[in-house]
Protein backbone atom coordinates (compact mmCIF):
# COMPACT_ATOMS: atom_id res chain seq x y z
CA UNK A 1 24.05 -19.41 20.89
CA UNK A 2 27.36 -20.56 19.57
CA UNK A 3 29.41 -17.19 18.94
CA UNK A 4 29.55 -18.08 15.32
CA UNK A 5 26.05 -17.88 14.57
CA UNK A 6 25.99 -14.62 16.89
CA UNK A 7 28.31 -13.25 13.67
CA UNK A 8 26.20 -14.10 10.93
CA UNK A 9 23.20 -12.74 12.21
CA UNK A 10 25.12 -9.55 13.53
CA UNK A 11 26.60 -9.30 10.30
CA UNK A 12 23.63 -10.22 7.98
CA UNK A 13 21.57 -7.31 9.88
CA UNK A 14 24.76 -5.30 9.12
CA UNK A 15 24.43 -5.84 5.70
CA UNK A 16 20.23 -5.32 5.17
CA UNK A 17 20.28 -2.31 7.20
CA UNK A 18 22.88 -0.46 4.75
CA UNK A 19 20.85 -1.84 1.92
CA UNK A 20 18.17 -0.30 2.97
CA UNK A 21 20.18 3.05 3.30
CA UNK A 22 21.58 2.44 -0.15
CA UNK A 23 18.30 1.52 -1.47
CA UNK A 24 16.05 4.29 0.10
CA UNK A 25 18.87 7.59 -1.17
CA UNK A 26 18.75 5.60 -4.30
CA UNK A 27 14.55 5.81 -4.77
CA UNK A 28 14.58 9.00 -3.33
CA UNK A 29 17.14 10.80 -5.85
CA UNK A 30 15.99 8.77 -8.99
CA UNK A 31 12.57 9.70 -8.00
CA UNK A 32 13.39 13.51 -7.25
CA UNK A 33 15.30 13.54 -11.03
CA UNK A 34 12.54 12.43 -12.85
CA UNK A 35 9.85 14.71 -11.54
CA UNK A 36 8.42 12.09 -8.73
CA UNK A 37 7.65 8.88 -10.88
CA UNK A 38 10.92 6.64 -10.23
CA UNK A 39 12.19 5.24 -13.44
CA UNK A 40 14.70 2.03 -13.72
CA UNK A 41 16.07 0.72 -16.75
CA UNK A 42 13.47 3.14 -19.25
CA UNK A 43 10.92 1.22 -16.79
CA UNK A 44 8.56 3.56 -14.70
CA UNK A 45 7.67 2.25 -11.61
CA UNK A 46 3.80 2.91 -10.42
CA UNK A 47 2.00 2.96 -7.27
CA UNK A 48 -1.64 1.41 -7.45
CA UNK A 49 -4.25 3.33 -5.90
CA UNK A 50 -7.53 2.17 -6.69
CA UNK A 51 -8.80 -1.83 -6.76
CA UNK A 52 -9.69 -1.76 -10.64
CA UNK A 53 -7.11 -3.75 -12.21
CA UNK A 54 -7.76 -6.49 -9.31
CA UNK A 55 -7.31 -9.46 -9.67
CA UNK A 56 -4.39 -8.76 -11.87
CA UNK A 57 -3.04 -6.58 -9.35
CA UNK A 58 -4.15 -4.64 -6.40
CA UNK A 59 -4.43 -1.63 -4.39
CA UNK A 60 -0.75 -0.55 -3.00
CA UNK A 61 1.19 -2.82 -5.38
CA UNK A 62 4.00 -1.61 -7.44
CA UNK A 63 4.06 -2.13 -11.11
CA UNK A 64 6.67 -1.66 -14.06
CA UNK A 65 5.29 0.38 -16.99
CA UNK A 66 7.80 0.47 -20.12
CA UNK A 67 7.54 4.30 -21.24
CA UNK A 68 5.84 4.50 -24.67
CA UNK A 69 8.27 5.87 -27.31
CA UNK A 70 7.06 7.39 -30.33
CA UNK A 71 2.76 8.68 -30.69
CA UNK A 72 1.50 5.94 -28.45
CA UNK A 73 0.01 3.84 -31.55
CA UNK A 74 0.22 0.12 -31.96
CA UNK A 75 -1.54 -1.03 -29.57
CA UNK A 76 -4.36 -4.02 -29.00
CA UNK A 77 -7.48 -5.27 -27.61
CA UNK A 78 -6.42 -6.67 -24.59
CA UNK A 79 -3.14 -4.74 -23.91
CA UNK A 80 -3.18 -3.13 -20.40
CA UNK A 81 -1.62 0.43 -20.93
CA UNK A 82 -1.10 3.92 -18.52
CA UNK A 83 -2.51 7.02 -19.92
CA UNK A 84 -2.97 10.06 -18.72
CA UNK A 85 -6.20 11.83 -18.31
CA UNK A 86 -7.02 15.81 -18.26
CA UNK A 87 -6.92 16.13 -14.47
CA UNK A 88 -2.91 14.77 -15.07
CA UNK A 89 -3.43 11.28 -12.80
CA UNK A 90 -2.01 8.30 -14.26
CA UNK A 91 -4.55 5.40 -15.09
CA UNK A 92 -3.66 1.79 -15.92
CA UNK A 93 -6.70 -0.27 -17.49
CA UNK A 94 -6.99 -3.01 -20.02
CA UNK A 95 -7.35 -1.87 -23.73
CA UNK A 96 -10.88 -3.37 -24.48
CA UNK A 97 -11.31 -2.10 -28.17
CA UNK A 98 -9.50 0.48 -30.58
CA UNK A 99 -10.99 3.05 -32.49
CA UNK A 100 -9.24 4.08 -35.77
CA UNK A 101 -10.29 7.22 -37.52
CA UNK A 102 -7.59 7.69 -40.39
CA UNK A 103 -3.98 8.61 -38.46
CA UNK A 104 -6.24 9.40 -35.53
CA UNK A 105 -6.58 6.42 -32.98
CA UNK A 106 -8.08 6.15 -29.22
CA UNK A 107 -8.23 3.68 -26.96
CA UNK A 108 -11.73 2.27 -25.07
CA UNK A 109 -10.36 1.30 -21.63
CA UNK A 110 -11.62 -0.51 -18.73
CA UNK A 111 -10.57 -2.02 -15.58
CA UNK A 112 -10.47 -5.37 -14.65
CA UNK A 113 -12.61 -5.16 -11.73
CA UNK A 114 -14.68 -2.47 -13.20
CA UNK A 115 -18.13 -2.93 -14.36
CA UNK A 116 -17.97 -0.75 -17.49
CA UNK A 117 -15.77 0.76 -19.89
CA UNK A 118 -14.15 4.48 -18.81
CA UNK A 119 -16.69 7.26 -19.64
CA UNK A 120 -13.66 8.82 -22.35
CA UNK A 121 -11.55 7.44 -24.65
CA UNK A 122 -7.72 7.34 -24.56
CA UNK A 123 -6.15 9.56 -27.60
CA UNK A 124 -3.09 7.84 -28.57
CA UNK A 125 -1.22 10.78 -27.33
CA UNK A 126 -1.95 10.01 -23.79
CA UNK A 127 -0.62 6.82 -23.90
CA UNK A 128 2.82 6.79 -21.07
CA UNK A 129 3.41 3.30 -21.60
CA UNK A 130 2.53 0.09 -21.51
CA UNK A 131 2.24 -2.71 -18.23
CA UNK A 132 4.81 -5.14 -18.67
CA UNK A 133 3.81 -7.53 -16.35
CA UNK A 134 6.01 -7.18 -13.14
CA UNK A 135 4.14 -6.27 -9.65
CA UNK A 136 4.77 -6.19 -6.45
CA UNK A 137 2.17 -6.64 -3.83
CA UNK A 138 1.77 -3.77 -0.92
CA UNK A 139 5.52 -2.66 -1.75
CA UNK A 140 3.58 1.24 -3.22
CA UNK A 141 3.13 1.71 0.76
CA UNK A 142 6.19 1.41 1.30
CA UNK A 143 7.22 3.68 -2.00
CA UNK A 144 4.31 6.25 -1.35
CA UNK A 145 6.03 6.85 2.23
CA UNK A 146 9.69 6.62 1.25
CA UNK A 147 9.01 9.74 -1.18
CA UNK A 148 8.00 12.13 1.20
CA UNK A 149 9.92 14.31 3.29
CA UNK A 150 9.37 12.35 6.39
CA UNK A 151 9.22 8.81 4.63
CA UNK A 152 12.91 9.87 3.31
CA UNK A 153 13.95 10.99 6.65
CA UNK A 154 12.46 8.29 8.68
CA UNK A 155 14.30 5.68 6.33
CA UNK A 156 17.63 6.96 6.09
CA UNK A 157 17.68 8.29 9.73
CA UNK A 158 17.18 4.88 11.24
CA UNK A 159 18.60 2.70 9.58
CA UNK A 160 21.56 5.21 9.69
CA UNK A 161 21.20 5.43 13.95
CA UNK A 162 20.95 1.57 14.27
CA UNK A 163 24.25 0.97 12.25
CA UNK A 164 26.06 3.83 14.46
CA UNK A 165 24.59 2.05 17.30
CA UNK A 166 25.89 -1.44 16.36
CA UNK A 167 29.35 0.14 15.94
CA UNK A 168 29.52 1.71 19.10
CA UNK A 169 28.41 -1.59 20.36
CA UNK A 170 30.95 -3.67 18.57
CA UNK A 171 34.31 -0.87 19.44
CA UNK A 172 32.98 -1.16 22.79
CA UNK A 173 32.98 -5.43 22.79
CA UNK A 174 36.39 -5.02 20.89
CA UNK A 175 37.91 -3.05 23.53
CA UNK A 176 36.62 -4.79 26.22
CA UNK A 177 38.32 -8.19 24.36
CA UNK A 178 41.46 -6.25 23.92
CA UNK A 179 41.75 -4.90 27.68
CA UNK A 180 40.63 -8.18 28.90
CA UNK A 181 43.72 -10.03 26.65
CA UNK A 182 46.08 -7.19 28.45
CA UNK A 183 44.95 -8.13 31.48
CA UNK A 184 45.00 -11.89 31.19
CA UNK A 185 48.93 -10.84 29.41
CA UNK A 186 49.55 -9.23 32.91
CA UNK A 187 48.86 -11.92 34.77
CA UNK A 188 50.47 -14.26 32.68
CA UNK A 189 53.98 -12.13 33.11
CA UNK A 190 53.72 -11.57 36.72
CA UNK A 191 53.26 -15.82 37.53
């Protein structure tokens, strides 16, 4: 392979494996600051666990959940919100109908894939926000892992070994160019 190439791939890998250093400290402090649920740009990012949105989107993808601001009101038939129930998991299912008593409103959800509506309806309350949309297939693996102790550690650790290992590896190629130069230099003088 001409040398040139050999730099662009030496250099691209370079660049991903600091990216992925960058981007794993990065996940792992936003998601430490706000309690364990990374948030980007007021958008909470969720890890599917269960096949009952499917097909819309399934089991280890990520999604994007805009966080709900005000009582959680205002919303639709149809609408697929995350609410949380009384053992404090978060569940994302379609709104199927709304029930209005006066100021008082709930939500009958249901997933996708599910055969029937959820036992309980949502109170408005429980609302955390609403799906906007944006997934990302299998990438909640990766997220579930990369927010534990060893998922952390494992990330940033090699990553982190593999670029000291490509600098050692390039000083050592420099100097080897440089003592091969003052060599070539010697020879060159004493002819």
């Amino acid at each position: 392979m001409p040398m040139k190439i050999l730099k662009i791939i030496s250099k691209s890998m370079t660049f991903l494996l600091f990216l992925l250093m960058i981007s794993v400290a990065m996940l792992s402090i936003i998601s430490h600051a706000s309690g364990g649920k990374p948030t980007v740009f007021g958008h909470q990012l969720n890890v599917v666990l269960s096949g009952s949105m499917e097909p819309a989107f399934h089991t280890g993808s990520i999604i994007a959940v805009k966080q709900v601001e005000g009582n959680g009101t205002g919303f639709q038939a149809g609408d697929v919100i995350t609410f949380l129930k009384e053992d404090n998991t978060l569940v994302t299912h379609r709104i199927v109908e709304v029930l209005q008593n006066g100021d008082h409103v709930q939500y009958v959800t249901k997933g996708d894939n599910n055969d029937a509506a959820d036992l309980e309806p949502v109170l408005a309350a429980n609302v955390v926000g609403e799906y906007t949309g944006f997934t990302v297939p299998y990438l909640g693996y990766i997220l579930t892992f990369a927010t534990t102790k060893e998922g952390t550690a494992l990330l940033m650790i090699v990553p982190g070994v593999l670029l000291i290992l490509y600098s050692i590896i390039t000083l050592w190629r420099a100097i080897g160019t440089l003592e091969k130069r003052q060599e070539q230099k010697q020879v060159d003088q004493t002819s």
